[in-house]
N, C-alpha and C. Protein backbone atom coordinates (compact mmCIF):
# COMPACT_ATOMS: atom_id res chain seq x y z
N UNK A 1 108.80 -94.01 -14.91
CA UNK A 1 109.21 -94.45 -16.24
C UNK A 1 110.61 -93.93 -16.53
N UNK A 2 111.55 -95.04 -17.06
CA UNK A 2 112.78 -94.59 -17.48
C UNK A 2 113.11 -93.27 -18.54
N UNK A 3 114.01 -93.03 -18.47
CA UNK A 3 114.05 -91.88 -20.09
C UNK A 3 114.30 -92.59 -21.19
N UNK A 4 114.46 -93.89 -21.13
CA UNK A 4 114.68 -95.52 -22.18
C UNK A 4 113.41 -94.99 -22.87
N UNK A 5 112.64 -95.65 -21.61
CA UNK A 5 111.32 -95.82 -21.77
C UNK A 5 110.07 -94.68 -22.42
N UNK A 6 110.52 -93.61 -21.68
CA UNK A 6 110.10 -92.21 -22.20
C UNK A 6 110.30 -91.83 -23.98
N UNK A 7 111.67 -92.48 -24.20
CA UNK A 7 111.76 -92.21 -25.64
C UNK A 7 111.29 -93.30 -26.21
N UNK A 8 110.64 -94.36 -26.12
CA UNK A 8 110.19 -95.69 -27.05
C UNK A 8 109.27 -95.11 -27.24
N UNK A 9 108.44 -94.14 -26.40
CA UNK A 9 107.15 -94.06 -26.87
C UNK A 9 106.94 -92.24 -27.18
N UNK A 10 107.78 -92.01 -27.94
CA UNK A 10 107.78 -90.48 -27.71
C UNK A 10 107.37 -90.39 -29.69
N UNK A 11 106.14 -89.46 -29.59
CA UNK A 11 105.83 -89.02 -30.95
C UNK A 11 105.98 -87.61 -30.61
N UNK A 12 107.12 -87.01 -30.36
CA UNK A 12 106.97 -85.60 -30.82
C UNK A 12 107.34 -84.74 -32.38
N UNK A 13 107.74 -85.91 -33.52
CA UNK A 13 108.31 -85.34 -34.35
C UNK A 13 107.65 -86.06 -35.33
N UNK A 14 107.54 -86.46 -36.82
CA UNK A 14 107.40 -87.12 -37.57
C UNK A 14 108.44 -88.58 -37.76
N UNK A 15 109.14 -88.37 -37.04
CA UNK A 15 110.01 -89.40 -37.02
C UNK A 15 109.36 -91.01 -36.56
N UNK A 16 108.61 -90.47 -35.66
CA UNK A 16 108.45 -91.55 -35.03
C UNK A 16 107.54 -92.91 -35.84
N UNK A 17 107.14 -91.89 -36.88
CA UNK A 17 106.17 -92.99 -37.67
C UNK A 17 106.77 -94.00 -38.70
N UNK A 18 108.54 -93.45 -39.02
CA UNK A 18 108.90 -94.61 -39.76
C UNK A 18 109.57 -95.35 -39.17
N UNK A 19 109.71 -95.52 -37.30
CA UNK A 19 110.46 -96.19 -37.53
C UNK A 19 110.31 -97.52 -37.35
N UNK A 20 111.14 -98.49 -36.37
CA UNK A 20 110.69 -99.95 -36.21
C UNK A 20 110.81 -99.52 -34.80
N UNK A 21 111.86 -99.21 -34.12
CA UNK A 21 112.01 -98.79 -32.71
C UNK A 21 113.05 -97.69 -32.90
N UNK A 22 112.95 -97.34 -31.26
CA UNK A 22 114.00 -96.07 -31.23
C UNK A 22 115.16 -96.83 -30.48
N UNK A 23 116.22 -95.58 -31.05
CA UNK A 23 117.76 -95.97 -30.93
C UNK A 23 118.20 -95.23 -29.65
N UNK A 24 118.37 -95.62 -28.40
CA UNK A 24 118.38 -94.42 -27.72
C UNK A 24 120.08 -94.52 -27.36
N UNK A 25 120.79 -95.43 -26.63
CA UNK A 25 122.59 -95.46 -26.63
C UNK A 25 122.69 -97.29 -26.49
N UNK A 26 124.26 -96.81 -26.48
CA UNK A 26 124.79 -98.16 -25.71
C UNK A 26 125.99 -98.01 -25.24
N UNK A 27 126.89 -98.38 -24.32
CA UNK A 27 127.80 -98.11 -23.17
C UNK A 27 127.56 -97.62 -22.02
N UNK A 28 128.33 -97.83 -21.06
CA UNK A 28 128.05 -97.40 -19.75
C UNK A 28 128.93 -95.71 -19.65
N UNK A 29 129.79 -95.39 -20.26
CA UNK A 29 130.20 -93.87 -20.32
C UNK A 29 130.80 -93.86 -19.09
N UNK A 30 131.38 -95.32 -17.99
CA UNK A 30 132.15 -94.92 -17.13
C UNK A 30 133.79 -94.36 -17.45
N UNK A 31 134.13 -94.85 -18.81
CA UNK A 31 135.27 -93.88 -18.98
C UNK A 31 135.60 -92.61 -19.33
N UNK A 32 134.37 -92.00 -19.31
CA UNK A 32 134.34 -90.46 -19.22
C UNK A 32 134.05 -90.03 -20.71
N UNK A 33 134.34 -91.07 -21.69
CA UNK A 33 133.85 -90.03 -22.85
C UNK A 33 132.53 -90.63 -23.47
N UNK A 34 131.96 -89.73 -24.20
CA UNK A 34 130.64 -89.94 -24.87
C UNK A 34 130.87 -89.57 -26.21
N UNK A 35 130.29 -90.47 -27.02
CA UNK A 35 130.46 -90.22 -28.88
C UNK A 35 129.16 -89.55 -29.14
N UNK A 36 128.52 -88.66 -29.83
CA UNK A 36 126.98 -88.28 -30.34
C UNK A 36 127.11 -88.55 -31.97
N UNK A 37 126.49 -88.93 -32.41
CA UNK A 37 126.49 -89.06 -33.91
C UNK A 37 124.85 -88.30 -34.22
N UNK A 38 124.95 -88.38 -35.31
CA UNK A 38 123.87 -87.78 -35.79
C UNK A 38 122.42 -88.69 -36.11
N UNK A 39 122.22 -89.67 -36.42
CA UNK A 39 120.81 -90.56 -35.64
C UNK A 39 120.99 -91.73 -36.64
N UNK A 40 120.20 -92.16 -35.68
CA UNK A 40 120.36 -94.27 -36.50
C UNK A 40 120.00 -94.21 -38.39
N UNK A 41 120.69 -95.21 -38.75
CA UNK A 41 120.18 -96.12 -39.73
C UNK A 41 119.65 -96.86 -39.88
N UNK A 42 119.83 -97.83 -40.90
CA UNK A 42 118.57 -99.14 -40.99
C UNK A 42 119.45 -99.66 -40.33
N UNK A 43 120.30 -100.33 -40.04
CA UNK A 43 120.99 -101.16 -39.15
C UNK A 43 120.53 -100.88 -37.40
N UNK A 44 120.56 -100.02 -37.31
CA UNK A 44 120.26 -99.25 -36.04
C UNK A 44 118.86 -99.57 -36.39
N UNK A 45 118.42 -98.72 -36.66
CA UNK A 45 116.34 -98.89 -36.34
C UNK A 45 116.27 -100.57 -36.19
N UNK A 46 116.81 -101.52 -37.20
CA UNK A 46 116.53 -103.02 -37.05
C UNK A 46 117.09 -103.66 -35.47
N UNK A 47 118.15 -102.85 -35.19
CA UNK A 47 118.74 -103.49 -33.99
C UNK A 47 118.18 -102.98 -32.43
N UNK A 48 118.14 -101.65 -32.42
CA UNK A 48 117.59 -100.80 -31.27
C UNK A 48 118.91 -100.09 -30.80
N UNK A 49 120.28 -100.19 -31.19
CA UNK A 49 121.52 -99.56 -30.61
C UNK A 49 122.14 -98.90 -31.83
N UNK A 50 122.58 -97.20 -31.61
CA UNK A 50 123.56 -96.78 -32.26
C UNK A 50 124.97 -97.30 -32.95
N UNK A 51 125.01 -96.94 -33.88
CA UNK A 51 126.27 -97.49 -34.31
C UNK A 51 126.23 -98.95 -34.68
N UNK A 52 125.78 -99.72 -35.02
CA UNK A 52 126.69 -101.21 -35.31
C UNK A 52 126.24 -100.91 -36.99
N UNK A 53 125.85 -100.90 -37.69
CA UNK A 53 126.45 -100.65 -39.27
C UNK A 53 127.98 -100.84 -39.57
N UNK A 54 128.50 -100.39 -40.50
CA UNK A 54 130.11 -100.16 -40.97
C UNK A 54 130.33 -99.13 -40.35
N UNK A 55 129.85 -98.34 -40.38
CA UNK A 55 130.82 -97.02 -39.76
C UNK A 55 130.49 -97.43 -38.01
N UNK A 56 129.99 -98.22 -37.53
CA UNK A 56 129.38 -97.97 -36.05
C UNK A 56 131.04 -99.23 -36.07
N UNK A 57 131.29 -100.31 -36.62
CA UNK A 57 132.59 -100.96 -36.58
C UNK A 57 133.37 -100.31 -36.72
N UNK A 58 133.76 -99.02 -37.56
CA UNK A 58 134.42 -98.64 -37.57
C UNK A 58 135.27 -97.56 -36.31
N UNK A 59 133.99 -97.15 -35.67
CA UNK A 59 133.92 -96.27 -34.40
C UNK A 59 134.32 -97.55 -33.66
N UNK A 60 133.90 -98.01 -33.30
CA UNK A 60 134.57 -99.47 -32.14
C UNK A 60 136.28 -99.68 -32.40
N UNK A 61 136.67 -99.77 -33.85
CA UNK A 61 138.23 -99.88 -33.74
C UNK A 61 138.70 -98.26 -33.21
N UNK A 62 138.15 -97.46 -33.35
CA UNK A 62 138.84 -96.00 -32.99
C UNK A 62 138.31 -96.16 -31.36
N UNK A 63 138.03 -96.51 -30.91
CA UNK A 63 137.33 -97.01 -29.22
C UNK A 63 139.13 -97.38 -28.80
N UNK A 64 138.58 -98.91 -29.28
CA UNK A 64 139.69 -99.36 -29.31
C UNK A 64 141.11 -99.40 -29.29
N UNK A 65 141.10 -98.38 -30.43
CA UNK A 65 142.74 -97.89 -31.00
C UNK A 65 142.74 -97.03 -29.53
N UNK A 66 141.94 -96.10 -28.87
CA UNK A 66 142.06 -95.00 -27.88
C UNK A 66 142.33 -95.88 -26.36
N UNK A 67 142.41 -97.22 -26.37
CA UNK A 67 142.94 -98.08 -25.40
C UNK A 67 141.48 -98.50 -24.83
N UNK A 68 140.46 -97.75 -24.67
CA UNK A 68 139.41 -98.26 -24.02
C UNK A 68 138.21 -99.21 -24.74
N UNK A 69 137.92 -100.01 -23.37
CA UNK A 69 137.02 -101.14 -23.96
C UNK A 69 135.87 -100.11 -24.21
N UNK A 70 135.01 -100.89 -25.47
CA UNK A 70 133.89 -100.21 -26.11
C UNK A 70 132.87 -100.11 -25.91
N UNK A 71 132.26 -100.57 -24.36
CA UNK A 71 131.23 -101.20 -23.91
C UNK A 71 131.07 -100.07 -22.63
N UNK A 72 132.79 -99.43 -22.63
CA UNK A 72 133.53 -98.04 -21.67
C UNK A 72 132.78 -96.55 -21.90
N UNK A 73 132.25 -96.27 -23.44
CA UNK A 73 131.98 -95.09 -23.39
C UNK A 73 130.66 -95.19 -24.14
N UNK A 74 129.88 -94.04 -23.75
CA UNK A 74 128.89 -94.04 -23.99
C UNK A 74 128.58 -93.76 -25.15
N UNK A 75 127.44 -94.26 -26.81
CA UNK A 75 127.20 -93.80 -27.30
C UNK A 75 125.40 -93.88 -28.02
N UNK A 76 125.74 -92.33 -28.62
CA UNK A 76 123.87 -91.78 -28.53
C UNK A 76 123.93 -90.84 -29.98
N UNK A 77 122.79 -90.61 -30.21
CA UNK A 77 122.65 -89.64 -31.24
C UNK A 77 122.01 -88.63 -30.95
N UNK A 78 122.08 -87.66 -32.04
CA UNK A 78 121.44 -86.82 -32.09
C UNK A 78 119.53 -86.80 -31.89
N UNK A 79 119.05 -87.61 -33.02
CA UNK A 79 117.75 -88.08 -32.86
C UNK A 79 117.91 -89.64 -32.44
N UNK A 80 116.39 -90.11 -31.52
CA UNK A 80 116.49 -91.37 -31.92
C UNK A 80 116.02 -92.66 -32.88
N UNK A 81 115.07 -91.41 -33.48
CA UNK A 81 114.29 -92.38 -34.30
C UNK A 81 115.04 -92.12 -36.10
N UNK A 82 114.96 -92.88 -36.61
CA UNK A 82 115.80 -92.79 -38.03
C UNK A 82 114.80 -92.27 -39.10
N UNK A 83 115.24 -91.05 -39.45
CA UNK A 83 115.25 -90.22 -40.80
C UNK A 83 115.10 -91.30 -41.96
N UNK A 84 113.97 -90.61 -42.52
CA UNK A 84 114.14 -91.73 -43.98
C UNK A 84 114.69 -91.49 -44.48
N UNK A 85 115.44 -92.45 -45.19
CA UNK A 85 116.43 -92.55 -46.09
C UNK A 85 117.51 -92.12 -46.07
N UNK A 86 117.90 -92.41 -44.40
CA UNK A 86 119.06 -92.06 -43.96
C UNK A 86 119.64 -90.14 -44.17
N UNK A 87 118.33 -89.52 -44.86
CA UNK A 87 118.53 -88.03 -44.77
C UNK A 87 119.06 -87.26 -43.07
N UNK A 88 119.74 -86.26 -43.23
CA UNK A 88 120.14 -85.59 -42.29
C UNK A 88 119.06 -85.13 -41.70
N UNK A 89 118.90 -85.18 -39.93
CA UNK A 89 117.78 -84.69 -39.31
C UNK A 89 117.15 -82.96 -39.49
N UNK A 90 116.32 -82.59 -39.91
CA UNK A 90 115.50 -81.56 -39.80
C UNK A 90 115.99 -80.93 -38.48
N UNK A 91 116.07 -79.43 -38.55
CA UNK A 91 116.11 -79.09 -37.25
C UNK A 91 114.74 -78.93 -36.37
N UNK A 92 114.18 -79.64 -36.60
CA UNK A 92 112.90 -79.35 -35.81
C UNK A 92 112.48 -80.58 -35.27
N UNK A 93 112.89 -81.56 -36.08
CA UNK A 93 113.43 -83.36 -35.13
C UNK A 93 114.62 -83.28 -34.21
N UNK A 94 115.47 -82.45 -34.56
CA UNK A 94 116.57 -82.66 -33.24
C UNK A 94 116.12 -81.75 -32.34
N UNK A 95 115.26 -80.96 -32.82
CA UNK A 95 114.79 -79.76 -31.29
C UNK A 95 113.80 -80.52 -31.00
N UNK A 96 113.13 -82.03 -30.87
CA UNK A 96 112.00 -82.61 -30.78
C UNK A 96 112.89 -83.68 -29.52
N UNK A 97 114.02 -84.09 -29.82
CA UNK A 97 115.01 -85.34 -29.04
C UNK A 97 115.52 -84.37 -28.11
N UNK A 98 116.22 -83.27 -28.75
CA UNK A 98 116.90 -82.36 -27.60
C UNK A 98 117.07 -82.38 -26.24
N UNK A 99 115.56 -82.34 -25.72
CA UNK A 99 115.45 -82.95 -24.21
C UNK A 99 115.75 -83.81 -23.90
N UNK A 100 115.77 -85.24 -24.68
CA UNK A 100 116.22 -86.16 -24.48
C UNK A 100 117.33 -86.36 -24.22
N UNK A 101 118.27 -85.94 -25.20
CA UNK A 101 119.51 -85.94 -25.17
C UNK A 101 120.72 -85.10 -24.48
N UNK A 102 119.56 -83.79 -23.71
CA UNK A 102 120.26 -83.38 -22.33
C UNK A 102 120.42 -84.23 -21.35
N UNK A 103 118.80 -84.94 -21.25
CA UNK A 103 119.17 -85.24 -19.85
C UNK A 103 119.87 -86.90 -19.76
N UNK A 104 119.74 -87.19 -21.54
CA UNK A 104 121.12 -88.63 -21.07
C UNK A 104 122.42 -88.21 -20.43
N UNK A 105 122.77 -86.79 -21.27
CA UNK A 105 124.09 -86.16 -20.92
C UNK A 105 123.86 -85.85 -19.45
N UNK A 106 122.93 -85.37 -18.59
CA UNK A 106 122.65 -85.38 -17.28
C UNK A 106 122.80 -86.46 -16.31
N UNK A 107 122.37 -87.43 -17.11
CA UNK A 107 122.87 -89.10 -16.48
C UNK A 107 123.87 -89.99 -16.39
N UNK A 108 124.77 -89.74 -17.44
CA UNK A 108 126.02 -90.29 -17.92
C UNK A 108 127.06 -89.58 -17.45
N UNK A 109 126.89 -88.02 -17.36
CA UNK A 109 127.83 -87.06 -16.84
C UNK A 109 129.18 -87.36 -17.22
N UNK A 110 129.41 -87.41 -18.64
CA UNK A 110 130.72 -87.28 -19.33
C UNK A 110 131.91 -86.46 -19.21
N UNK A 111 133.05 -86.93 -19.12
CA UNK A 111 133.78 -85.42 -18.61
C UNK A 111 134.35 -84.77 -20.36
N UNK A 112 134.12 -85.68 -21.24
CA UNK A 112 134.16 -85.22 -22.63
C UNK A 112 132.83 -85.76 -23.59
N UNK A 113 132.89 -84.76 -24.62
CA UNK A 113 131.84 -85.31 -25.38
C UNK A 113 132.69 -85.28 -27.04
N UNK A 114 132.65 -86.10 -27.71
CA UNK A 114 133.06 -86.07 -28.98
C UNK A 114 131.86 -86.28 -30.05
N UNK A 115 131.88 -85.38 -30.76
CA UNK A 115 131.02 -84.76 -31.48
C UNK A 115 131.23 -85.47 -33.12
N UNK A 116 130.41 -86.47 -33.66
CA UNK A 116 130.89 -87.52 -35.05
C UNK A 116 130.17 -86.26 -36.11
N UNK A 117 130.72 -85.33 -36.75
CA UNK A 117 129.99 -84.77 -37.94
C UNK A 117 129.44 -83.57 -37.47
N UNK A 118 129.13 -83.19 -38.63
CA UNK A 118 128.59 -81.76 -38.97
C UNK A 118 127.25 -81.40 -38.67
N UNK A 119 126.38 -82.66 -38.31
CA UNK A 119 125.09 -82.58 -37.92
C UNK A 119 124.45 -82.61 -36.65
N UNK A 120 125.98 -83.50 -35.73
CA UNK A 120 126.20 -83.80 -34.37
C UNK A 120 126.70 -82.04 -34.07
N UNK A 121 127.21 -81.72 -34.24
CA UNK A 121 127.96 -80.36 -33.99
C UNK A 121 127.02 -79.14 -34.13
N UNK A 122 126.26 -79.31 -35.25
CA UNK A 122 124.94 -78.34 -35.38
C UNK A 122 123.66 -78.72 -34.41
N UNK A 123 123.89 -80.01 -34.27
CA UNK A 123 122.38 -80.52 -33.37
C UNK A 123 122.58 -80.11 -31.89
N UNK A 124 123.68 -80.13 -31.22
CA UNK A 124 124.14 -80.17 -29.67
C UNK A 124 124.85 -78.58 -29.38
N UNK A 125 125.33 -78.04 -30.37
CA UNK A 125 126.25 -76.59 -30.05
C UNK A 125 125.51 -75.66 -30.88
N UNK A 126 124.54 -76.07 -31.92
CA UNK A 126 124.21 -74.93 -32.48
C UNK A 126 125.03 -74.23 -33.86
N UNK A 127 126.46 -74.40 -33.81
CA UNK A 127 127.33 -74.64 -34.25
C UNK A 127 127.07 -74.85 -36.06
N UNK A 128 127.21 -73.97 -37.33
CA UNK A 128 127.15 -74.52 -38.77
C UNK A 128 128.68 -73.86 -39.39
N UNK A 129 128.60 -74.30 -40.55
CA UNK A 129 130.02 -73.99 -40.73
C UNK A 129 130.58 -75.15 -41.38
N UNK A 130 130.64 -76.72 -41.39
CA UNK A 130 131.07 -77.55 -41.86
C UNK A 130 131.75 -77.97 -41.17
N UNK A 131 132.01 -79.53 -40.93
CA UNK A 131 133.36 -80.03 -39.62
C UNK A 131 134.19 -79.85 -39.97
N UNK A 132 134.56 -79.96 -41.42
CA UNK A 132 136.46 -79.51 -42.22
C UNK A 132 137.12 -78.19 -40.59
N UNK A 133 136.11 -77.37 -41.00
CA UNK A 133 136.13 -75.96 -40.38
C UNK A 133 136.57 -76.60 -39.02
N UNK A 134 135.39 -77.33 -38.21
CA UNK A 134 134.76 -77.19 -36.92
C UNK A 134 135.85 -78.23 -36.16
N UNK A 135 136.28 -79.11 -36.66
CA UNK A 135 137.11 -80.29 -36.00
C UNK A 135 138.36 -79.79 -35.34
N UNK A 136 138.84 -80.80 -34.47
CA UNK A 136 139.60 -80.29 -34.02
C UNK A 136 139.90 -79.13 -32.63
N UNK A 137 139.43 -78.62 -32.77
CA UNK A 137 138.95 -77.55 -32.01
C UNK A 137 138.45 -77.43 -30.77
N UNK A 138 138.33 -77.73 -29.60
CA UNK A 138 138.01 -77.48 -28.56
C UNK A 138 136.69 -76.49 -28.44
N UNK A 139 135.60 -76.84 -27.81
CA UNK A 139 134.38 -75.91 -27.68
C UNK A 139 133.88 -76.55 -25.91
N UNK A 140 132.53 -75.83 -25.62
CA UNK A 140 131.58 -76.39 -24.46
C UNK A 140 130.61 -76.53 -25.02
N UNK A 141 129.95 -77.42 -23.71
CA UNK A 141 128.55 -77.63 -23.92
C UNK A 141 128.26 -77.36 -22.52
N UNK A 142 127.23 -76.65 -22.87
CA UNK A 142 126.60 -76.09 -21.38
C UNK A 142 126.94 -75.63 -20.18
N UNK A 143 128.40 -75.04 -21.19
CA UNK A 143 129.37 -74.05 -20.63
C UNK A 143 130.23 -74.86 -19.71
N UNK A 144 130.61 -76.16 -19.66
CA UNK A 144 130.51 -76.78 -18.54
C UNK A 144 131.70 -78.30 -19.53
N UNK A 145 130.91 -78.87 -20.30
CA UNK A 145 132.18 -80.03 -21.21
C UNK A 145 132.64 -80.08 -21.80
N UNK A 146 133.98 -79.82 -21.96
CA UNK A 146 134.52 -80.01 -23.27
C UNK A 146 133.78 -80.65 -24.17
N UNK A 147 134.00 -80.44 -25.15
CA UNK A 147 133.62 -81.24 -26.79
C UNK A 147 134.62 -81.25 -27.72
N UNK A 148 134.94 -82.05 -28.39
CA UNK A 148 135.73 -82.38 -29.36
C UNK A 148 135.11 -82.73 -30.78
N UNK A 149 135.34 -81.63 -31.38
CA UNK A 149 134.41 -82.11 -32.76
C UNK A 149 135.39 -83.14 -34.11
N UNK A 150 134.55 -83.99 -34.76
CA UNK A 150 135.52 -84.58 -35.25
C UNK A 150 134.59 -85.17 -37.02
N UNK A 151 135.45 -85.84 -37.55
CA UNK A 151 134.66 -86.33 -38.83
C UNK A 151 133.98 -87.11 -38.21
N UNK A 152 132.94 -88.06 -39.12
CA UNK A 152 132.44 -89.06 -38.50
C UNK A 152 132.75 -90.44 -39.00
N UNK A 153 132.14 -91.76 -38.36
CA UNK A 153 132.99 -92.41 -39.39
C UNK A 153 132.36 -92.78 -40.72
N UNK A 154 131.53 -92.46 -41.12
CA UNK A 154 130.91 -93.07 -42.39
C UNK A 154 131.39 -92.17 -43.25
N UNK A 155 132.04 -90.90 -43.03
CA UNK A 155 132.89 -90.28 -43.83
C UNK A 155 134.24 -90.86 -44.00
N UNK A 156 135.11 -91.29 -42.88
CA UNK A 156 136.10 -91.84 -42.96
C UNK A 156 136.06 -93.15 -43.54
N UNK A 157 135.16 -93.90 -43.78
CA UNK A 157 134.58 -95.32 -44.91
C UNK A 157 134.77 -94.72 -46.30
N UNK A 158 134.34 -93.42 -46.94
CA UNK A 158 134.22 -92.52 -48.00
C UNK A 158 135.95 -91.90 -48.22
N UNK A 159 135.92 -91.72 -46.96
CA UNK A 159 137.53 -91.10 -47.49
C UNK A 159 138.59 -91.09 -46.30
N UNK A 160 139.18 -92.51 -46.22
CA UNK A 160 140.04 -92.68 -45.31
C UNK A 160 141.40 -92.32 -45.00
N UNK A 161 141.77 -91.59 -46.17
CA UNK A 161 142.91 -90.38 -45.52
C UNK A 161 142.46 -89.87 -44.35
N UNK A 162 141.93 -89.59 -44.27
CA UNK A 162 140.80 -88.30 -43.28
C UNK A 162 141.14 -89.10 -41.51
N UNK A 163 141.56 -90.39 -41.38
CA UNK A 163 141.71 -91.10 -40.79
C UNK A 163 142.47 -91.04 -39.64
N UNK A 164 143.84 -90.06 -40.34
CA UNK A 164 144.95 -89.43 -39.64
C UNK A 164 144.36 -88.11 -38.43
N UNK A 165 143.41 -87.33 -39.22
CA UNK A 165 142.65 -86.15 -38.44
C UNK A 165 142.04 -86.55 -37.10
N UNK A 166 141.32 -87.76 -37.58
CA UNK A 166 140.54 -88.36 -36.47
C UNK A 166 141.30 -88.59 -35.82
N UNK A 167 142.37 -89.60 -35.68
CA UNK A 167 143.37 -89.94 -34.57
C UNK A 167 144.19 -88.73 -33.85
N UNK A 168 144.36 -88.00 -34.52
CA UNK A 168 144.87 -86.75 -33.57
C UNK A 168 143.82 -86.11 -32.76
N UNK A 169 142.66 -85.82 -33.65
CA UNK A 169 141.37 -85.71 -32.64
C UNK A 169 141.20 -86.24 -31.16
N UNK A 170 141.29 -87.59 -31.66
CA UNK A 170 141.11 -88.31 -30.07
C UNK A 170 142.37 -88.68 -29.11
N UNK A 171 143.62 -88.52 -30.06
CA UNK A 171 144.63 -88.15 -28.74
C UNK A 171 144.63 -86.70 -27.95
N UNK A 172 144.39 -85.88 -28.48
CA UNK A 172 143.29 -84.51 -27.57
C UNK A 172 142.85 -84.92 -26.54
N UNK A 173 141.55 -85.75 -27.19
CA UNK A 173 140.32 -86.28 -25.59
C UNK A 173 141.25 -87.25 -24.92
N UNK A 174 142.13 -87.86 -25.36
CA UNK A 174 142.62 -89.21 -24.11
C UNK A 174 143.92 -87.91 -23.51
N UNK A 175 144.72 -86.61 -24.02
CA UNK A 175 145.03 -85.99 -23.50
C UNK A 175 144.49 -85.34 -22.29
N UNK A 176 143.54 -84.92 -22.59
CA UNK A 176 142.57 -84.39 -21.97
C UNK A 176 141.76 -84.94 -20.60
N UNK A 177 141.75 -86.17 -20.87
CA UNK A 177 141.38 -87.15 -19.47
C UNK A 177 142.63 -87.86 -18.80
N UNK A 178 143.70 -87.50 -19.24
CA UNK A 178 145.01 -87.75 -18.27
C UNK A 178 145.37 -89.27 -18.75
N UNK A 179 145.09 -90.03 -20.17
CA UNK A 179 144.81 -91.26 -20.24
C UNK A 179 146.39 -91.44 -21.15
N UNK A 180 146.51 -92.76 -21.14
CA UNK A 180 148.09 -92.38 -21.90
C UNK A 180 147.44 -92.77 -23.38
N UNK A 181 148.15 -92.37 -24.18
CA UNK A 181 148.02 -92.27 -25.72
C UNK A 181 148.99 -93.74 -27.11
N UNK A 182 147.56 -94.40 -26.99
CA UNK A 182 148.47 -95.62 -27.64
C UNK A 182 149.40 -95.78 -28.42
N UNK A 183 150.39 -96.21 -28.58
CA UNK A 183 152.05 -95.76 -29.74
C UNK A 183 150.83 -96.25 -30.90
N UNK A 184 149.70 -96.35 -31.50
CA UNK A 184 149.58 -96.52 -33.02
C UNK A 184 147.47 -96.37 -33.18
N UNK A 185 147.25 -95.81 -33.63
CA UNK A 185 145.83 -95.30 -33.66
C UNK A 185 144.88 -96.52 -34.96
């Protein structure tokens, strides 16, 4: 059985009872980076893939703006099944996916991971403090990948000044993978 497959049918948390299906990624992550966000919405639970909401479009133009096709990097959440009411995951639902979400990172073998929010950053590093704080910044994961922590975008929908941060953010990671850096973000 796949680890797809392993998580469609995984009740280890309370999660699993609201949802419609689980969100587990989408991209192939052959360009080396991986996005984690913090876990689906109703858009997501209705669809079965992370991200396509407004902010999941909005992550596709920052794909984009970073030169690579969007279909290039991998993206996943924190949990996969969606929190009601779009509430922030419990830590005892992301220590429920956790496994999960090692061993995608085991499969995909990212040479960066970019980290969307304050919940992504607490769920995968352990990490509290607030992203204001945390972004920016260079950390590991598993002593072993870079990470790049950053806003996310449904914050940058809320407050798109914030917009500028992000783009320096990810000229870092396309620094960082030797990639050239587009003249406009």
């Amino acid at each position: 059985m796949s680890l797809a497959e392993r998580v469609s049918s995984c009740e280890q948390c309370p999660l699993h009872e609201g949802r419609t299906q689980t969100v587990f990624a989408r991209g192939t992550g052959s360009s080396g980076v991986c996005f984690i966000g913090e876990g689906p919405g109703a858009d997501e639970d209705a669809q079965g893939f992370p991200f396509v909401g407004k902010a999941g479009q909005l992550l596709d133009r920052m794909i984009v703006a970073m030169g690579i096709e969007r279909d290039d990097v991998y993206v996943c959440n924190i949990v996969k099944c969606r929190p009601p009411n779009n509430r922030k995951p419990e830590p005892k639902e992301a220590a429920a996916c956790r496994p999960y979400l090692s061993e995608q990172l085991e499969l995909v073998e990212p040479k960066v991971l970019v980290l969307l929010g304050a919940t992504a950053v607490e769920g995968l590093l352990g990490l509290r403090g607030g992203i204001t704080r945390l972004r920016g910044k260079w950390r590991l994961y598993d002593g072993r990948i870079p990470v790049m922590p950053t806003f996310h975008p449904a914050y940058l929908l809320r407050t798109p000044a914030a917009k500028r941060e992000v783009w320096t953010d990810l000229q870092e990671v396309l620094r960082h993978l030797g990639r050239p850096i587009p003249s406009k973000g």
